[in-house]
Each structure stands twice: as C-alpha cells, then as structure tokens.
Protein backbone atom coordinates (compact mmCIF):
# COMPACT_ATOMS: atom_id res chain seq x y z
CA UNK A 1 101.88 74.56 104.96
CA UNK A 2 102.74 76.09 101.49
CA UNK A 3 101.05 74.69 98.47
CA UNK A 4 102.50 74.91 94.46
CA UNK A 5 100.62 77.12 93.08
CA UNK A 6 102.17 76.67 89.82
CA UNK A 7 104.09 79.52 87.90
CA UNK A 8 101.95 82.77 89.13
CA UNK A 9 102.83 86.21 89.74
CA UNK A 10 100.45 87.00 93.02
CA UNK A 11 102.59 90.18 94.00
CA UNK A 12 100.37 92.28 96.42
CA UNK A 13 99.92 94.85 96.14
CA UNK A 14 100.94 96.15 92.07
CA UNK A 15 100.68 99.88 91.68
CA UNK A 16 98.04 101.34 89.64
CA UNK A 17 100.16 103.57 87.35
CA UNK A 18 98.12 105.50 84.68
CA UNK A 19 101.15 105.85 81.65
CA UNK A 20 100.16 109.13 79.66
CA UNK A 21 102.25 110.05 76.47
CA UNK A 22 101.91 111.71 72.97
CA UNK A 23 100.71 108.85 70.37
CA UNK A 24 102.44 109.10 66.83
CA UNK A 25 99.74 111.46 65.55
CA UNK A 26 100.76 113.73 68.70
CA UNK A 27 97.22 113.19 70.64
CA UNK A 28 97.32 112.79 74.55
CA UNK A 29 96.98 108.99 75.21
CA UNK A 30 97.54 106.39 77.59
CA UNK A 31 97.32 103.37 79.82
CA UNK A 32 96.96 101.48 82.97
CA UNK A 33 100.37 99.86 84.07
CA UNK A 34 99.99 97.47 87.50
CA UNK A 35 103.88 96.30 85.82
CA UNK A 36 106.18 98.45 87.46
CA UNK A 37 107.96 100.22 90.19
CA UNK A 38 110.96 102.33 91.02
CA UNK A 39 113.85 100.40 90.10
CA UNK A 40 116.64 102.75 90.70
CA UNK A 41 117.72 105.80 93.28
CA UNK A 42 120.68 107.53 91.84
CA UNK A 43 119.43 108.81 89.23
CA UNK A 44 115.73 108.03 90.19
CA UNK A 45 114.08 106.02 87.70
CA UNK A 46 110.71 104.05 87.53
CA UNK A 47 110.14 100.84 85.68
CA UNK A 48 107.00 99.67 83.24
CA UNK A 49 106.22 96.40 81.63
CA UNK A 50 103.96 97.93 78.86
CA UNK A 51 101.96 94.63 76.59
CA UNK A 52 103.67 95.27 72.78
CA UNK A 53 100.21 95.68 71.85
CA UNK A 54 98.98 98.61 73.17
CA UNK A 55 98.91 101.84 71.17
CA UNK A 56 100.69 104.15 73.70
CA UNK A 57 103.96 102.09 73.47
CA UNK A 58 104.17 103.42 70.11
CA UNK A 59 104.39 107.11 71.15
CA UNK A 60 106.71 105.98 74.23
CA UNK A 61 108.83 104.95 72.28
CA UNK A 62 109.17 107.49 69.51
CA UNK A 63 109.30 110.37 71.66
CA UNK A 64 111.51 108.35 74.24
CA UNK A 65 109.39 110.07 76.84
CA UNK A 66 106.07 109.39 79.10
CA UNK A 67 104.57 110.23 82.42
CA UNK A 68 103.31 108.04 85.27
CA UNK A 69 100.57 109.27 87.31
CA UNK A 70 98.83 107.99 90.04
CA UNK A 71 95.13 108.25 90.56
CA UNK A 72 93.82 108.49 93.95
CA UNK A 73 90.51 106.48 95.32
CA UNK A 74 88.26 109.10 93.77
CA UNK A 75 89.33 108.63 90.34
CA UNK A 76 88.71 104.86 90.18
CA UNK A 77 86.55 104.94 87.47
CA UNK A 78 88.60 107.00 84.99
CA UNK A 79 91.54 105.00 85.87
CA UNK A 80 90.31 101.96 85.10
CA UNK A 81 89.50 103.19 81.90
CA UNK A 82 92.79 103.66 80.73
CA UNK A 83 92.96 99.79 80.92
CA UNK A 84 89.67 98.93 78.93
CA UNK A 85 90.04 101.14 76.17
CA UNK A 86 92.23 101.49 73.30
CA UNK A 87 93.46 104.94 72.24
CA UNK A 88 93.16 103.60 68.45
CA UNK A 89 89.82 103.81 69.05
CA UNK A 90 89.03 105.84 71.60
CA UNK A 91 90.14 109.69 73.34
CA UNK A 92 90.18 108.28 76.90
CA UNK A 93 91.00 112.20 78.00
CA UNK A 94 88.00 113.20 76.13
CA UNK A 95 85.72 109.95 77.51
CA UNK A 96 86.53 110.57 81.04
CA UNK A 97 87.10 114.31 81.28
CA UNK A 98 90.54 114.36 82.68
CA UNK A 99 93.17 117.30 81.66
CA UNK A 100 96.16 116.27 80.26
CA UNK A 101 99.04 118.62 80.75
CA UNK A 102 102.24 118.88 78.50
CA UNK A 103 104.81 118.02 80.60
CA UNK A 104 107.94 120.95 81.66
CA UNK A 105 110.97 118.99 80.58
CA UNK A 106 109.25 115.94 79.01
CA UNK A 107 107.23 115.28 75.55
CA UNK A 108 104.56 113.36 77.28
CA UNK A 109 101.23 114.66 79.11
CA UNK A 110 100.66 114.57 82.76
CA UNK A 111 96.83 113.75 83.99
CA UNK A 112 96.05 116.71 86.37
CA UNK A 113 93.71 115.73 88.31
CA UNK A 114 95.87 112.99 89.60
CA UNK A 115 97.83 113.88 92.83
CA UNK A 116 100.89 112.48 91.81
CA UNK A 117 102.60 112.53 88.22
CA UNK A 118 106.55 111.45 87.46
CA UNK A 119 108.06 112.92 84.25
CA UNK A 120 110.23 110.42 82.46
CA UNK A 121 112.84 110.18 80.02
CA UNK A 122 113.07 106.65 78.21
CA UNK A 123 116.71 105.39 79.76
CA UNK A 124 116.73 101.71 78.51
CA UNK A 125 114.10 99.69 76.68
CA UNK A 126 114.28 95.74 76.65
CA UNK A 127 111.64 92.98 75.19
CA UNK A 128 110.44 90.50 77.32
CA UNK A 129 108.09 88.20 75.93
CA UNK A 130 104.66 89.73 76.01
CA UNK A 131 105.89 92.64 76.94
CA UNK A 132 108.27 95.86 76.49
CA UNK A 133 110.23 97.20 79.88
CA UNK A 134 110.59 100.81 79.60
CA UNK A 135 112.92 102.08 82.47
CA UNK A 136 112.43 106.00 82.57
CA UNK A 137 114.19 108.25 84.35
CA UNK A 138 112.32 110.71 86.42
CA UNK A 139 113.29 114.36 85.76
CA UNK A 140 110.25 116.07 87.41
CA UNK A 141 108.26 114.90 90.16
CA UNK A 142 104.24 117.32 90.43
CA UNK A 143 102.51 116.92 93.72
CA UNK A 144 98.77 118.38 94.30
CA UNK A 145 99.29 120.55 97.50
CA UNK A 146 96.42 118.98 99.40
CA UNK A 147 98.73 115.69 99.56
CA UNK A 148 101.92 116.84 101.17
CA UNK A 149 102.99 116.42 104.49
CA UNK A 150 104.74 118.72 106.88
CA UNK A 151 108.31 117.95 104.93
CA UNK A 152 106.55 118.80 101.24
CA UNK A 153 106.26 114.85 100.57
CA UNK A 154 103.46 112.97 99.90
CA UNK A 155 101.32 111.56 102.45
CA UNK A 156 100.11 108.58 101.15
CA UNK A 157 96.77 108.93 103.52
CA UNK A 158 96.09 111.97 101.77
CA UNK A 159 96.76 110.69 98.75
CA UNK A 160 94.91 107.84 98.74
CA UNK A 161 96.29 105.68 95.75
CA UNK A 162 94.46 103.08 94.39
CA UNK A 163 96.73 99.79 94.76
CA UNK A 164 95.96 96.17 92.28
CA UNK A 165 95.11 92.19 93.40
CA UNK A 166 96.01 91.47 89.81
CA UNK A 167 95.30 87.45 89.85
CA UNK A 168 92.04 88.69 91.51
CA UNK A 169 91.07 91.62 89.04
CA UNK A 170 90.66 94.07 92.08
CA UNK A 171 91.23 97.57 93.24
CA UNK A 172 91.87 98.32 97.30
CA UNK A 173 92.81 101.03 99.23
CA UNK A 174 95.67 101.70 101.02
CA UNK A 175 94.93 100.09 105.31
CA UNK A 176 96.62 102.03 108.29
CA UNK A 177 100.03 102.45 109.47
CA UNK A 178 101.21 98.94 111.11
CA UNK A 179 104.79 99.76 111.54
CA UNK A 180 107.96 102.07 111.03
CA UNK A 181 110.25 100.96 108.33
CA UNK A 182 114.41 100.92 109.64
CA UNK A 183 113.02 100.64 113.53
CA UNK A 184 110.27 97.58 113.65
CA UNK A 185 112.87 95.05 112.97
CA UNK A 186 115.64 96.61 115.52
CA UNK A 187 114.22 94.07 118.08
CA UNK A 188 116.28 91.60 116.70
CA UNK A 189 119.98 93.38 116.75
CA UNK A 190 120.36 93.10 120.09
C-alpha cells in the first residue's frame, strides 16, 4: 500500500552534473547540478535547475554559455566539491586539481578529467521559484577514449558515473544491466 508522503521530489536516481563556466571576472568556476536532464532531441539540448544563489549562474548567464560534465566513481571527492564550495570564495579547479579546458565552440570550460563533458549554448532561461532553468543546447559532445564502446558511444560501465539519492544526501554507482530498453516490454504486444 502507498503512503502520502507529502509534497517530495524522491526521483531516483538525479544525475550528478558538474556545471563549469567562466564567472564575470572570466575565472573557471562551477557547480554540482543533481536538477537536470536532457529535455530535448532535435536539436539536443540538456536542462539545469541552477539555485539563484550560486555564483556560477552569474557567468551562465552573461556569457549565455556553460558545460556539463560528468564525473565518474573515481572523482567523487572533487565532485562533491563543486557542491560545498562557493566560487566567491573559493578556486574549486585550483582546490581539487582538476583542468579546466576552454571549450571549441562554447565560452565555458570543460573539466578534463571527467569522461564525459556537453558544450552548451544558453537556448531559453525561465525562473522558477528557488531556482533558474537554463535549457542549453548541446553543440559539442568530448568523450575520454577509454569509455567508448564498439559504436564510439559511451559505455556507461566504463564510465562509471556517479548517480544522486537526493532526499537521502547520497552518491551510488551505476548496478548491472537488468533489461533491454524497446524489447523487455514486447511480451505484452502479442
């Protein structure tokens, strides 16, 4: 039997997307987004819920441009990091020794040791509440070699992205293969 639960968000799992852009004074910053997903195919785009009071959102939105990376397993630390610290008051490149790298097409800095970075170009921008959406379209997608599969796409195994219990303030890994998407629900078509 379901119980109310009361107005809750408990959506399992949220992405851990590290947001890297420019600040106003043009330093590499950034922060941890668990907001967000792709919310578009044609042309692709990814969406963020960034909190109006972090100091990245600033730079977002005057360049009109970011990244989203995301970290593998190995890089919990540092990732979690982007979500404690400020950038007013901190260099969270600096603190955890990642690299940024200036993006090919965008104004923003990837995080290279990540194995997966989007560049994004700021496509719409709405206020929520507590937040700002930020709905960027992705013009360049980096992949570290070591991650692809046989077809050049990522293998999530190898990649090994971190994913977010937010309600329970909790990092996991990603569990095993339990089924193939557009064939485990064919059973009941016939």
């Amino acid at each position: 039997m379901k119980k109310d639960i009361g107005v809750s968000l408990p959506v399992y799992p949220a992405p851990c997307f590290v947001v890297a852009a420019y600040d106003e004074e043009g330093r590499a910053c950034g922060l941890m987004a668990a907001w967000g997903g792709v919310c578009c195919s044609e042309p692709p785009c990814i969406a963020i819920g960034v909190a109006k009071t972090r100091h990245t959102l600033g730079g977002i939105m005057a360049r009109r441009a970011f990244t989203v990376n995301i970290s593998s397993e190995q890089y919990l630390a540092e990732a979690d990091y982007f979500g404690l610290a400020s950038g007013r008051d901190r260099d969270k490149f600096a603190d955890t020794a990642l690299t940024p790298r200036r993006g090919d097409l965008v104004d923003a800095p990837l995080i290279e040791e990540f194995p997966i970075s989007f560049e994004c170009e700021v496509v719409h921008s709405a206020d929520l509440g507590s937040h700002t959406l930020l709905v960027g379209k992705v013009v360049k997608t980096w992949a570290q070699e070591d991650c692809l599969d046989g077809t050049g796409s990522p293998d999530p195994v190898k990649v090994r992205p971190l994913i977010f219990a937010p309600r329970r303030a909790t990092y996991y890994a990603l569990g095993g293969e339990v089924g193939r998407a557009y064939s485990a629900g064919k059973k009941f078509q016939q």
